[in-house]
PDB file of N, CA and C in Angstrom:
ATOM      1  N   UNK A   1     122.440 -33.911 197.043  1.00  0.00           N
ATOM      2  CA  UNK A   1     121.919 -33.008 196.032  1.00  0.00           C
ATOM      3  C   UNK A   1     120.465 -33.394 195.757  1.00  0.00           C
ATOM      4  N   UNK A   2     119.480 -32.827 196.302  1.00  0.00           N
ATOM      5  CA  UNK A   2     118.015 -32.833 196.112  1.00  0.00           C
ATOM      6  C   UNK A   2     117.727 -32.541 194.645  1.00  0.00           C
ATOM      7  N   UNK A   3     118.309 -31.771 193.933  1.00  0.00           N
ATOM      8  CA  UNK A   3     117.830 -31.485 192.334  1.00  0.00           C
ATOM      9  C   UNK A   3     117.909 -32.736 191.626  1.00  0.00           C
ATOM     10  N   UNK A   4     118.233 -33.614 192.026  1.00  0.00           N
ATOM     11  CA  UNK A   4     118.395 -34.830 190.724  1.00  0.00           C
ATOM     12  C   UNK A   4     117.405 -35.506 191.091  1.00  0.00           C
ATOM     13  N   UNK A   5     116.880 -35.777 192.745  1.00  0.00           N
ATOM     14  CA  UNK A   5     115.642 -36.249 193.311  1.00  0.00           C
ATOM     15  C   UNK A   5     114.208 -35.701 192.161  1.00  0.00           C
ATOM     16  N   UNK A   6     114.424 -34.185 192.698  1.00  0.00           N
ATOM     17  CA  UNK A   6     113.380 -33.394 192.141  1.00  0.00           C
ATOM     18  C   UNK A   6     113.242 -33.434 190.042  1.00  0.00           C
ATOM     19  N   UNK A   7     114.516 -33.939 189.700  1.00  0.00           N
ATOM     20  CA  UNK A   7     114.563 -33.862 188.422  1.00  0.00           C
ATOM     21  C   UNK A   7     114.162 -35.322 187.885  1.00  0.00           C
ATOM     22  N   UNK A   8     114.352 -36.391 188.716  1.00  0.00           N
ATOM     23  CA  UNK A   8     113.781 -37.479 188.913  1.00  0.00           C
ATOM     24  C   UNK A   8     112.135 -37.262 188.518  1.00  0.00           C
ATOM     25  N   UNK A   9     111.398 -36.838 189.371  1.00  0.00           N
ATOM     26  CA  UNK A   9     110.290 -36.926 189.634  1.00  0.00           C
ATOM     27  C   UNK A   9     109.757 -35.957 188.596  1.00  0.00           C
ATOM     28  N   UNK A  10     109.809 -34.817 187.852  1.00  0.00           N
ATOM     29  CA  UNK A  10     109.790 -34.460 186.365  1.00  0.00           C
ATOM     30  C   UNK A  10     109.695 -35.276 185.788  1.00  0.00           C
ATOM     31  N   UNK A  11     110.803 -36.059 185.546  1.00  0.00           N
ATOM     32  CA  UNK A  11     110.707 -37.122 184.218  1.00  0.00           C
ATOM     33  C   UNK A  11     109.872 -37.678 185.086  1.00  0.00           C
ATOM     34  N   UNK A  12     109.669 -38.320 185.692  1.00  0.00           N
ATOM     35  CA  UNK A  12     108.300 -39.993 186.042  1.00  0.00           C
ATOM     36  C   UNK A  12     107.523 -38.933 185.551  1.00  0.00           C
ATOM     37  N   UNK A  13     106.957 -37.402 186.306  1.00  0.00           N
ATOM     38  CA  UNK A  13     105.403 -37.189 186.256  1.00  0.00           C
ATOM     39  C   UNK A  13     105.193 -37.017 184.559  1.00  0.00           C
ATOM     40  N   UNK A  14     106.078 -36.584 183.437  1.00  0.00           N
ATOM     41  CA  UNK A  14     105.787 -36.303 182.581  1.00  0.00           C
ATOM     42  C   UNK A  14     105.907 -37.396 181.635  1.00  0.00           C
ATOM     43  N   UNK A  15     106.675 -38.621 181.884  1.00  0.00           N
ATOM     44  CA  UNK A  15     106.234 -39.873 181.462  1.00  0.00           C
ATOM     45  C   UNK A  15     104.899 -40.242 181.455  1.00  0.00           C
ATOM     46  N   UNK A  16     104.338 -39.928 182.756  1.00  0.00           N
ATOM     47  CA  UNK A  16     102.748 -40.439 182.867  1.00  0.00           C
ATOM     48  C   UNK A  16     102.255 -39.709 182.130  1.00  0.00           C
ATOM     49  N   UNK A  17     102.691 -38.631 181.788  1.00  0.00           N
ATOM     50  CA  UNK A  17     101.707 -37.597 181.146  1.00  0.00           C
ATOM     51  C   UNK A  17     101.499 -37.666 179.731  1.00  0.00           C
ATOM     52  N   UNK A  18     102.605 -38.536 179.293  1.00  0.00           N
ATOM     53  CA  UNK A  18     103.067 -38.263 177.791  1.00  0.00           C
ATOM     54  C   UNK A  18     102.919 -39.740 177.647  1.00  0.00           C
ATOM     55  N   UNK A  19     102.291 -40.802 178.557  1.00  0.00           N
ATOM     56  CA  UNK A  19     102.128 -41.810 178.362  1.00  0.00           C
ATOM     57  C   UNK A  19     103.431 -42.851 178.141  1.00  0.00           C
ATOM     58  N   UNK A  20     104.805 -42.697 178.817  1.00  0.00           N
ATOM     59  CA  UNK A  20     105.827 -43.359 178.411  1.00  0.00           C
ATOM     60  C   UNK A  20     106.983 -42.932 177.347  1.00  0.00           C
ATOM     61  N   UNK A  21     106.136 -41.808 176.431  1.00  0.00           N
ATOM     62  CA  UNK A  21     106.997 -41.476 175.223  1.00  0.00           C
ATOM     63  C   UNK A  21     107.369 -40.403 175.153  1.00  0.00           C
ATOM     64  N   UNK A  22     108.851 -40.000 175.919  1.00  0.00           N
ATOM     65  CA  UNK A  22     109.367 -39.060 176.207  1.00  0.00           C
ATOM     66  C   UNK A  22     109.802 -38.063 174.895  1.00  0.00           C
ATOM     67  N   UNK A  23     110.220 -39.047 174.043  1.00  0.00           N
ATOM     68  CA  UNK A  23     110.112 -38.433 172.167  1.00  0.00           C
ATOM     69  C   UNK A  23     109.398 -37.681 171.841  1.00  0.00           C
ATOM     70  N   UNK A  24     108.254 -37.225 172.142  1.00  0.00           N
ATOM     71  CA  UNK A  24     107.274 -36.130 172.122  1.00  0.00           C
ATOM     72  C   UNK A  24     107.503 -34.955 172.591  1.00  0.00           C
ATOM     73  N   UNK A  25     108.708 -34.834 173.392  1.00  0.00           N
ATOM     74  CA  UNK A  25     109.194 -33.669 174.285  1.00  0.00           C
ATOM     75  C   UNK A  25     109.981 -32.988 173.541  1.00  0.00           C
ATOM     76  N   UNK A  26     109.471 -31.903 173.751  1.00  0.00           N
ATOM     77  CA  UNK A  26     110.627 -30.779 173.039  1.00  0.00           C
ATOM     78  C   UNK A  26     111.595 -30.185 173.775  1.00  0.00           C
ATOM     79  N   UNK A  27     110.608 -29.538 174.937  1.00  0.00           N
ATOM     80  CA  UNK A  27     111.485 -28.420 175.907  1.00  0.00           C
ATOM     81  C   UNK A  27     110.273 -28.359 177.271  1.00  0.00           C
ATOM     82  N   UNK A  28     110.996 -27.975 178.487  1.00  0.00           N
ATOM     83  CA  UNK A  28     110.328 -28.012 179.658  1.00  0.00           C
ATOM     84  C   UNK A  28     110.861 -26.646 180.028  1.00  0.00           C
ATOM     85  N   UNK A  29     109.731 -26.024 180.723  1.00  0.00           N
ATOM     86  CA  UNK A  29     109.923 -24.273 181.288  1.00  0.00           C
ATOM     87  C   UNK A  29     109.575 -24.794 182.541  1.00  0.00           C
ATOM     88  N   UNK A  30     110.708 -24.115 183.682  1.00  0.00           N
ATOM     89  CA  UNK A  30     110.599 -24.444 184.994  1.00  0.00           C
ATOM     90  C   UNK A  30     110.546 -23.205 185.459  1.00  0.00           C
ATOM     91  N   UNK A  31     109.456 -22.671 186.430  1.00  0.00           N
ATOM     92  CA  UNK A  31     110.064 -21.604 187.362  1.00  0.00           C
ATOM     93  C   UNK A  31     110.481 -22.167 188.864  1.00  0.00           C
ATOM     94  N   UNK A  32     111.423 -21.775 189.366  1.00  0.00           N
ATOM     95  CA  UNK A  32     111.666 -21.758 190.801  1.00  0.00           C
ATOM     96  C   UNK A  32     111.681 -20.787 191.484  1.00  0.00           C
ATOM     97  N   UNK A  33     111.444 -20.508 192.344  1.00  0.00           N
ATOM     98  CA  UNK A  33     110.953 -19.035 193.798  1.00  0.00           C
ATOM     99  C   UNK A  33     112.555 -18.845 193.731  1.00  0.00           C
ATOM    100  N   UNK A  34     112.686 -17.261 194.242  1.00  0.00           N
ATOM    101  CA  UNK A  34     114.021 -17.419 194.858  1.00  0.00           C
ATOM    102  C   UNK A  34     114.422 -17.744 195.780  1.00  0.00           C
ATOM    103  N   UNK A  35     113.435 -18.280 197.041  1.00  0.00           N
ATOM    104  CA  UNK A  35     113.894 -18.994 197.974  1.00  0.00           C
ATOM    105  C   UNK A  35     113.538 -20.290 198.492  1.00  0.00           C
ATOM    106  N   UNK A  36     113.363 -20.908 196.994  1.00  0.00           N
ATOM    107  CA  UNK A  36     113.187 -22.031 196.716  1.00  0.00           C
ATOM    108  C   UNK A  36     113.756 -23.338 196.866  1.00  0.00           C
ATOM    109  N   UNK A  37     115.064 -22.865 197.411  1.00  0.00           N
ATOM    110  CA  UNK A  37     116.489 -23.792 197.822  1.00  0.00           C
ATOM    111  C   UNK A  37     116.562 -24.728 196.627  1.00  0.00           C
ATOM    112  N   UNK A  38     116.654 -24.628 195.223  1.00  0.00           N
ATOM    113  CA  UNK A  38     117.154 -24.938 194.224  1.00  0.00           C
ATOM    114  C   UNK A  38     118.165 -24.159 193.468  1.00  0.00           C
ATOM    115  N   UNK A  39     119.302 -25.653 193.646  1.00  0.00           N
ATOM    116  CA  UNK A  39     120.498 -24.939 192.514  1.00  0.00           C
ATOM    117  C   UNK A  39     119.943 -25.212 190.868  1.00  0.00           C
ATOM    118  N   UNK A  40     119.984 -24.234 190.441  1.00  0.00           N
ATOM    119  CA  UNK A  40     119.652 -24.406 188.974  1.00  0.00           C
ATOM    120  C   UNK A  40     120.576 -25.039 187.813  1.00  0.00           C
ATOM    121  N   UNK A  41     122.001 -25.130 188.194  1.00  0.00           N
ATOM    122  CA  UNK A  41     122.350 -25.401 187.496  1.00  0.00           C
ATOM    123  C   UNK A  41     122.294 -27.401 187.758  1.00  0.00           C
ATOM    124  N   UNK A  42     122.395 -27.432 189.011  1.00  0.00           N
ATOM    125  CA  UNK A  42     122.298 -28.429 189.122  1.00  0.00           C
ATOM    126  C   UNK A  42     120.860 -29.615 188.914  1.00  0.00           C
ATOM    127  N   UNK A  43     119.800 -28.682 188.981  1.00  0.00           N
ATOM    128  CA  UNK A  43     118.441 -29.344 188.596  1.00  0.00           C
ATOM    129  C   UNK A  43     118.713 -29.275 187.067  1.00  0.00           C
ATOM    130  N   UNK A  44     119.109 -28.249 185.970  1.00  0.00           N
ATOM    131  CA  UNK A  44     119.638 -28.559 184.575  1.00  0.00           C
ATOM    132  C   UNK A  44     120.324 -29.996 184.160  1.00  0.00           C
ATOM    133  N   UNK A  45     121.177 -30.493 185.249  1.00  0.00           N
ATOM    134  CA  UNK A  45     122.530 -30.956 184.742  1.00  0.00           C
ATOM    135  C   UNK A  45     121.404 -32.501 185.463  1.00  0.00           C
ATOM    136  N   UNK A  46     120.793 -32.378 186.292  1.00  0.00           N
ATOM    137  CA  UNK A  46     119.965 -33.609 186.667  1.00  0.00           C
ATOM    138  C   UNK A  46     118.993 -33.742 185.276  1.00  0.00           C
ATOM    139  N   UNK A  47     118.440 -33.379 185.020  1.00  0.00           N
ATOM    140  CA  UNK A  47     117.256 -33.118 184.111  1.00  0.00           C
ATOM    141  C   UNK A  47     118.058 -33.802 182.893  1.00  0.00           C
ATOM    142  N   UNK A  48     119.405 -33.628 182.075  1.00  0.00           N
ATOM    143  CA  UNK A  48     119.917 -33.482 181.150  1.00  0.00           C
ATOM    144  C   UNK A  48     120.546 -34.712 181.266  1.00  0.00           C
ATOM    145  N   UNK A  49     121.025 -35.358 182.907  1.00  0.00           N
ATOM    146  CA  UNK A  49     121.585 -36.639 182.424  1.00  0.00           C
ATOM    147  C   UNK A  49     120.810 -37.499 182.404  1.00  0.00           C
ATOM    148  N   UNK A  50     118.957 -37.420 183.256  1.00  0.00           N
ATOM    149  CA  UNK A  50     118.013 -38.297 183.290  1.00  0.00           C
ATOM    150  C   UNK A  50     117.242 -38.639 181.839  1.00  0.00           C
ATOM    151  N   UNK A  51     117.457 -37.540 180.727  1.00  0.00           N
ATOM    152  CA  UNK A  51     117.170 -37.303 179.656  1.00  0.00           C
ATOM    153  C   UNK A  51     117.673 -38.092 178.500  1.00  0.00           C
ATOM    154  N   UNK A  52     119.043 -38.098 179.106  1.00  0.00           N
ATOM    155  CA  UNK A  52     120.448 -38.776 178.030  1.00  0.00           C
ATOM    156  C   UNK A  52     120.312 -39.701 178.329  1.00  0.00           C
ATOM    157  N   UNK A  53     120.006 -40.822 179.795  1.00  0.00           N
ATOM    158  CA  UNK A  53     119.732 -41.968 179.759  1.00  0.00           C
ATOM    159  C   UNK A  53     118.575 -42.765 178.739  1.00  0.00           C
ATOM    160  N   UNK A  54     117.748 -41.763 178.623  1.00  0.00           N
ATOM    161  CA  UNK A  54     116.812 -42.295 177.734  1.00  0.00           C
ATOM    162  C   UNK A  54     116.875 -41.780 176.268  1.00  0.00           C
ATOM    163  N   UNK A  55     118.455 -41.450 175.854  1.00  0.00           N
ATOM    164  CA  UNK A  55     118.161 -40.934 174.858  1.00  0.00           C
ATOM    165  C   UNK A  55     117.567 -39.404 173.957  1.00  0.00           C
ATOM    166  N   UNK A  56     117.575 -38.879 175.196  1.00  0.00           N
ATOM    167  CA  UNK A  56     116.739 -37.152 174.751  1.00  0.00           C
ATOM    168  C   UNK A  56     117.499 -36.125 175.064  1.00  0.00           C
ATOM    169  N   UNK A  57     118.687 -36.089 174.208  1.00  0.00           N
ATOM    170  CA  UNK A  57     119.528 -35.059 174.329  1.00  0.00           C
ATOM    171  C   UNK A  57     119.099 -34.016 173.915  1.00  0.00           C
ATOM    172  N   UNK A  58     118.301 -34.054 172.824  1.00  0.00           N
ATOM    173  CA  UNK A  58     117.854 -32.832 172.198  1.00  0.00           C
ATOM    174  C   UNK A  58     116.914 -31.623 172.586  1.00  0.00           C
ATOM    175  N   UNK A  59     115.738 -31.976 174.204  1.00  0.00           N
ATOM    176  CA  UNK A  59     115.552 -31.454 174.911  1.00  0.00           C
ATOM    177  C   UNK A  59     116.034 -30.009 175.672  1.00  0.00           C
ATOM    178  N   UNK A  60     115.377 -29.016 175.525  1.00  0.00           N
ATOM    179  CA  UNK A  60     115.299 -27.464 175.396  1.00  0.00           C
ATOM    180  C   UNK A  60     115.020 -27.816 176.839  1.00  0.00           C
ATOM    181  N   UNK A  61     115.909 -27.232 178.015  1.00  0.00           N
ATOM    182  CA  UNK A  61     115.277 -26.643 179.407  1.00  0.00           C
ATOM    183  C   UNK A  61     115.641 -25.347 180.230  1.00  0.00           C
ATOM    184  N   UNK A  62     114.298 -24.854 180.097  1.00  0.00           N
ATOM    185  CA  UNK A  62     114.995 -23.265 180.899  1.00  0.00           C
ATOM    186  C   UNK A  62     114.278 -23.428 181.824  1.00  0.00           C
ATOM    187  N   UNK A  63     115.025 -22.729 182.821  1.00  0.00           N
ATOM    188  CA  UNK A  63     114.344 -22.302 184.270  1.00  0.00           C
ATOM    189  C   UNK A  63     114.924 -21.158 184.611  1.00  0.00           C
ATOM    190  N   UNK A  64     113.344 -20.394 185.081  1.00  0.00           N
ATOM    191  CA  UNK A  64     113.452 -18.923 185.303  1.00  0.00           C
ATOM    192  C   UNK A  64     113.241 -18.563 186.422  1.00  0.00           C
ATOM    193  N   UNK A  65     113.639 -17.672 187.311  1.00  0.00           N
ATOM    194  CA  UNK A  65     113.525 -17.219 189.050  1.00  0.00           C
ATOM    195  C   UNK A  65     112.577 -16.945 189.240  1.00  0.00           C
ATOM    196  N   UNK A  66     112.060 -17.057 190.101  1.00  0.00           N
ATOM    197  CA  UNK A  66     110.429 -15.884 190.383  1.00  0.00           C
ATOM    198  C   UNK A  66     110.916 -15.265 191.612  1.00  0.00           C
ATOM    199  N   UNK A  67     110.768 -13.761 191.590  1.00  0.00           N
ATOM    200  CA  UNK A  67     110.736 -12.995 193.107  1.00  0.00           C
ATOM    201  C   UNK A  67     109.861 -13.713 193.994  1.00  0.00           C
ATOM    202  N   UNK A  68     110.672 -13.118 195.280  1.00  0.00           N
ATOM    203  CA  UNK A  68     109.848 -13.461 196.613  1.00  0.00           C
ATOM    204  C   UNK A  68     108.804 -12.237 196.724  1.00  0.00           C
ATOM    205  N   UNK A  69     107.740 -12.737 196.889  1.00  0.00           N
ATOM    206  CA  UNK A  69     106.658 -11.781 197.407  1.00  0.00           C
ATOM    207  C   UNK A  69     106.471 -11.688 198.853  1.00  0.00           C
ATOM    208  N   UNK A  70     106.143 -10.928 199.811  1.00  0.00           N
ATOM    209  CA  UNK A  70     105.469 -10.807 201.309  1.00  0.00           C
ATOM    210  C   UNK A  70     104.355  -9.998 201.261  1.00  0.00           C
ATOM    211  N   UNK A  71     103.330 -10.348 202.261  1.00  0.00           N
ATOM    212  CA  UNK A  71     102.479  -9.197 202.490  1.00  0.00           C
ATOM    213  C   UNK A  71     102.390  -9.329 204.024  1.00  0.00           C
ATOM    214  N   UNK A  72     102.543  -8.584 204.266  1.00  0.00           N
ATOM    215  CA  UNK A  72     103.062  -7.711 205.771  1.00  0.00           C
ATOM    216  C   UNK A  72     101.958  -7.144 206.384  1.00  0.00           C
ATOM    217  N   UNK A  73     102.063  -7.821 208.086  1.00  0.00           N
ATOM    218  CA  UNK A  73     100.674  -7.560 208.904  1.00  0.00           C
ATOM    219  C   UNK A  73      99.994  -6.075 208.500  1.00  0.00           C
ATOM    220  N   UNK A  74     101.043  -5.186 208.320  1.00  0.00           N
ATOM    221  CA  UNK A  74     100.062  -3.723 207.936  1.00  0.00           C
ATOM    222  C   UNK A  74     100.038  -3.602 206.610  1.00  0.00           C
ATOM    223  N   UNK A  75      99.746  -4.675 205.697  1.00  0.00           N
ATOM    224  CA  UNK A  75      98.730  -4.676 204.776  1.00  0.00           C
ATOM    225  C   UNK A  75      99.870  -4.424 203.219  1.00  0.00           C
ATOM    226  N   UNK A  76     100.893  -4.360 203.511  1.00  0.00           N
ATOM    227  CA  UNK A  76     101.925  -3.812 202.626  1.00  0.00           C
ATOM    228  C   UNK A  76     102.392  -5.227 201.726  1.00  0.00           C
ATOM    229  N   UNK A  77     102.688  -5.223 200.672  1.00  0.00           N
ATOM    230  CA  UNK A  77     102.689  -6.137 199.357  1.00  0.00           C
ATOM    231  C   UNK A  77     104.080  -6.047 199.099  1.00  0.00           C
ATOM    232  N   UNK A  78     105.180  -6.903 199.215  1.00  0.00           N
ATOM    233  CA  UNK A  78     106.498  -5.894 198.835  1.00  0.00           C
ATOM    234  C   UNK A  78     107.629  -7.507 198.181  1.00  0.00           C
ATOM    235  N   UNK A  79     108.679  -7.271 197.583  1.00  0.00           N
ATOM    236  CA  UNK A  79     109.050  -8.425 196.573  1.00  0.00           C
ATOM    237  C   UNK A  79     110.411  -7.962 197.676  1.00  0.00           C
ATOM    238  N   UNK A  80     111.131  -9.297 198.178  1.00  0.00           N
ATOM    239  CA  UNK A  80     111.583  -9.643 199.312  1.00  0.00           C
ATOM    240  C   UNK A  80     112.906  -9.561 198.327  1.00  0.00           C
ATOM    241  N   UNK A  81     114.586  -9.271 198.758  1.00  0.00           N
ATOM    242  CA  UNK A  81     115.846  -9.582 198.412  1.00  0.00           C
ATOM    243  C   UNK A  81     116.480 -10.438 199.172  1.00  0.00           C
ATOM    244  N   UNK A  82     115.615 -11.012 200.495  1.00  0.00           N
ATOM    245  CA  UNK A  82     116.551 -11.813 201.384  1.00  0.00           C
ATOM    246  C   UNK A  82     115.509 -12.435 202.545  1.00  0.00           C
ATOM    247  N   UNK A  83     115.960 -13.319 203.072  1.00  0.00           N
ATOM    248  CA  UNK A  83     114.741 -13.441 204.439  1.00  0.00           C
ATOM    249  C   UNK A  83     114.981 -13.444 205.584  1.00  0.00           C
ATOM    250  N   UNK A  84     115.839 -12.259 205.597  1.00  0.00           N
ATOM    251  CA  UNK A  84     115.534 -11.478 206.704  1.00  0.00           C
ATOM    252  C   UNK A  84     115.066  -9.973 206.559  1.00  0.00           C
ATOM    253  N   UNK A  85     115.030  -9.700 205.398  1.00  0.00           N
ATOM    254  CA  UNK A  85     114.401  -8.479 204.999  1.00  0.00           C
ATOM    255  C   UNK A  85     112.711  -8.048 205.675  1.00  0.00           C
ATOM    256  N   UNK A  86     112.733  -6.894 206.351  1.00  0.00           N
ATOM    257  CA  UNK A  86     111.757  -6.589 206.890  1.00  0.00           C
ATOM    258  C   UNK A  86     110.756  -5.404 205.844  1.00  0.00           C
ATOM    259  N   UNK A  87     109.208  -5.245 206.469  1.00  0.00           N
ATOM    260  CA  UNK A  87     108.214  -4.444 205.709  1.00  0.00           C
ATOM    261  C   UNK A  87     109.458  -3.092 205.413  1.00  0.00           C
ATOM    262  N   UNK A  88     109.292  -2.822 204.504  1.00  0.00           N
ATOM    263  CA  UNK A  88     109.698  -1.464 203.978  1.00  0.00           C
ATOM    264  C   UNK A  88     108.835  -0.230 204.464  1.00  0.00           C
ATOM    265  N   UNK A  89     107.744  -0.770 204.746  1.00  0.00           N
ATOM    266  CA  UNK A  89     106.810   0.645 205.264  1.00  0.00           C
ATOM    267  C   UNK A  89     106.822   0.696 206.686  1.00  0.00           C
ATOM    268  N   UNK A  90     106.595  -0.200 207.344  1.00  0.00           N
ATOM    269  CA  UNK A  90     106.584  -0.464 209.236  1.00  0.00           C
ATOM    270  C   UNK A  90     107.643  -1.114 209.519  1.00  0.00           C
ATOM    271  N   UNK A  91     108.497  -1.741 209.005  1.00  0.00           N
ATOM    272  CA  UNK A  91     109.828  -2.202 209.744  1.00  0.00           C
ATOM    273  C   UNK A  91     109.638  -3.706 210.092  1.00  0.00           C
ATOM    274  N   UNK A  92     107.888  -4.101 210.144  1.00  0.00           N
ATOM    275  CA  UNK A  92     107.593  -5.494 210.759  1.00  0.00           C
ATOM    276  C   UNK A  92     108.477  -6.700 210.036  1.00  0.00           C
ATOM    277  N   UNK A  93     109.139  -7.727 210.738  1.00  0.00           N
ATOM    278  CA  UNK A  93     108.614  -8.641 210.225  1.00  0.00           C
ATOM    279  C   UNK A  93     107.904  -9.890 210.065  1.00  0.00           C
ATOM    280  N   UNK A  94     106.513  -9.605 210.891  1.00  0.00           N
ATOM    281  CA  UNK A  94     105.640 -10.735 210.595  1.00  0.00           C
ATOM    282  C   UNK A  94     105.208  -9.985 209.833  1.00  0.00           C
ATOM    283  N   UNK A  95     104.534 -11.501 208.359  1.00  0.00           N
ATOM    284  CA  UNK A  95     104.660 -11.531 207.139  1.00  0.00           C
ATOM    285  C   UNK A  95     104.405 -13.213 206.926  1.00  0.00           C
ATOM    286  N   UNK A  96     103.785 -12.221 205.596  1.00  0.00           N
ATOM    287  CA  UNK A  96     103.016 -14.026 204.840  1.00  0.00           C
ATOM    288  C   UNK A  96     103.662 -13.934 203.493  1.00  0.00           C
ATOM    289  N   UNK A  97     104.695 -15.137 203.255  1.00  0.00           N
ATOM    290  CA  UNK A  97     105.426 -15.390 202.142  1.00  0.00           C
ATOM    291  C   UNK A  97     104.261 -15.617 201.157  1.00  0.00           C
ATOM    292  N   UNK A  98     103.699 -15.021 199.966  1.00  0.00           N
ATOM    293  CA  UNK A  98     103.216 -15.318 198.862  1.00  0.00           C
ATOM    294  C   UNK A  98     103.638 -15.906 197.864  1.00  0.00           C
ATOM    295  N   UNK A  99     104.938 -15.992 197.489  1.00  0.00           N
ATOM    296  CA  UNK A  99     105.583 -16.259 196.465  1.00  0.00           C
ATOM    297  C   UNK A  99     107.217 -16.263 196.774  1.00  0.00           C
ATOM    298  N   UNK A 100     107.243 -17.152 195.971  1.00  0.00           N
ATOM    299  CA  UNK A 100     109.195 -16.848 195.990  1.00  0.00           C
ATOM    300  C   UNK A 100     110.071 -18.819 196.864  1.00  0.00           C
ATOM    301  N   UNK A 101     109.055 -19.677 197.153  1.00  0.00           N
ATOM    302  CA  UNK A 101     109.724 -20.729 197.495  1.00  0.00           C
ATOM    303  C   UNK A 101     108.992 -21.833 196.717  1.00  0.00           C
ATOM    304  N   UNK A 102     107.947 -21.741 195.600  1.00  0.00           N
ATOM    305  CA  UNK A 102     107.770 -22.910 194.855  1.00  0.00           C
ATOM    306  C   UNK A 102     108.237 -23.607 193.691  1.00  0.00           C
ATOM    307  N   UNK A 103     108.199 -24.381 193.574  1.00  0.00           N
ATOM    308  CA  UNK A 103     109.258 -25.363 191.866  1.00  0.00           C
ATOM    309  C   UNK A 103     108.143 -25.428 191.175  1.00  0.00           C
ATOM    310  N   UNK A 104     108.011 -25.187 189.918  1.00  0.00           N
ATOM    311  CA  UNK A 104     106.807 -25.446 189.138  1.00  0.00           C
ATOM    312  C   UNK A 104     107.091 -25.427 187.716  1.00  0.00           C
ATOM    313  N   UNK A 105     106.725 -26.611 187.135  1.00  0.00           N
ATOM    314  CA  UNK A 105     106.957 -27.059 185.767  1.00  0.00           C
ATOM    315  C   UNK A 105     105.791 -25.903 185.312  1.00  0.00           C
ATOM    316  N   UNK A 106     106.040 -24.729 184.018  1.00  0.00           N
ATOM    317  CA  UNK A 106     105.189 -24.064 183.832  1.00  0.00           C
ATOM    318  C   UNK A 106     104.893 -24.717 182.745  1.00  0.00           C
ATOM    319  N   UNK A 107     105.423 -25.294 181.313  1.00  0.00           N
ATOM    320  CA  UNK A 107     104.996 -25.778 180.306  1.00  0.00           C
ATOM    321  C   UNK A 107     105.937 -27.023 180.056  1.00  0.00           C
ATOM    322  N   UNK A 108     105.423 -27.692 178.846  1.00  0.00           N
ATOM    323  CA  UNK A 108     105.934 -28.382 178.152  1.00  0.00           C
ATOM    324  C   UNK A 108     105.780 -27.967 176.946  1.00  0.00           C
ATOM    325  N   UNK A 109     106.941 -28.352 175.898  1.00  0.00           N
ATOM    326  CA  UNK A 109     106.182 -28.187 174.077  1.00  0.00           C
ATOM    327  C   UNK A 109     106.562 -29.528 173.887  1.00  0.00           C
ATOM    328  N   UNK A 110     105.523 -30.418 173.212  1.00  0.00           N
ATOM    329  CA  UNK A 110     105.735 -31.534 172.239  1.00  0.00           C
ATOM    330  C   UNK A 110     105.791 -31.318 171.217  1.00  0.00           C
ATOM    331  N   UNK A 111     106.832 -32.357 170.940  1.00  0.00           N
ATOM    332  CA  UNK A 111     106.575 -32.195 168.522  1.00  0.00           C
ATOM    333  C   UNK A 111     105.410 -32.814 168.365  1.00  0.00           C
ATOM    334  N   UNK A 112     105.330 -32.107 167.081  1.00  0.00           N
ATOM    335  CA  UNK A 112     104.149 -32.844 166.376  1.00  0.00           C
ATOM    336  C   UNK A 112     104.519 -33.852 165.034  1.00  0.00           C
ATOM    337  N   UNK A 113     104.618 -34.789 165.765  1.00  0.00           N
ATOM    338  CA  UNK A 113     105.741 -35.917 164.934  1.00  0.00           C
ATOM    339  C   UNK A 113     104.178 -36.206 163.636  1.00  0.00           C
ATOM    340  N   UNK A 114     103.476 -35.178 163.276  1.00  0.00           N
ATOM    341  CA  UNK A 114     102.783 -35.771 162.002  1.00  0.00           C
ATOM    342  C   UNK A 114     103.592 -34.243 160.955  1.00  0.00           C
ATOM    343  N   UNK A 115     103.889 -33.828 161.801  1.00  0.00           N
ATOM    344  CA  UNK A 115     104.800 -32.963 160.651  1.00  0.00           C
ATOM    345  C   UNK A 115     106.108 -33.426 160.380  1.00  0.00           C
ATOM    346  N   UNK A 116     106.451 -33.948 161.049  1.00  0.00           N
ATOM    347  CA  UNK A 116     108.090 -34.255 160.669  1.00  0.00           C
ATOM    348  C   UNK A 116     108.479 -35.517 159.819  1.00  0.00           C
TER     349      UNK A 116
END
């Protein structure tokens, strides 16, 4: 299971980021491509027990799909359901994946532990 790898490496990069003090974390927004070869529930359930080891149950995490994009030798722009799906306008399929196979932490929210 690669998601606990990948959920691994979340927590380190946002340790560095947050300087060690994961307590500052509120909630993490993930998008993944849809052909991103991530199980979501299982990058959740990684994320949530790497969290609980340190104590941060209280941690908000969503992750949202992103369509596959192509743009297709005759110039055509089109949001993919599968990959083997060919141009909708010429039938081609050579094609340049734009979108739809990257993991990307889109935000973080920290508290603002001078309010609380």
């Amino acid at each position: 299971m690669h998601e606990f790898a990948i959920a691994q490496d979340i927590i380190s990069s946002l340790e560095i980021s947050l300087k060690s003090d994961l307590n500052l974390l509120s909630s993490i927004d993930i998008e993944a491509g849809a052909f991103a070869g991530i199980v979501t529930d299982s990058l959740i359930f990684g994320l949530q027990t790497i969290l609980a080891e340190k104590k941060m149950n209280d941690v908000d995490i969503r992750i949202a799909q992103a369509d596959a994009t192509a743009l297709c030798e005759c110039g055509n722009s089109y949001t993919l359901q599968n990959m083997f799906e060919l141009c909708p306008d010429c039938g081609s399929a050579e094609r340049e994946m734009k979108s739809g196979t990257e993991l990307t932490v889109r935000s973080v929210e920290i508290r603002d532990i001078n309010n609380e």
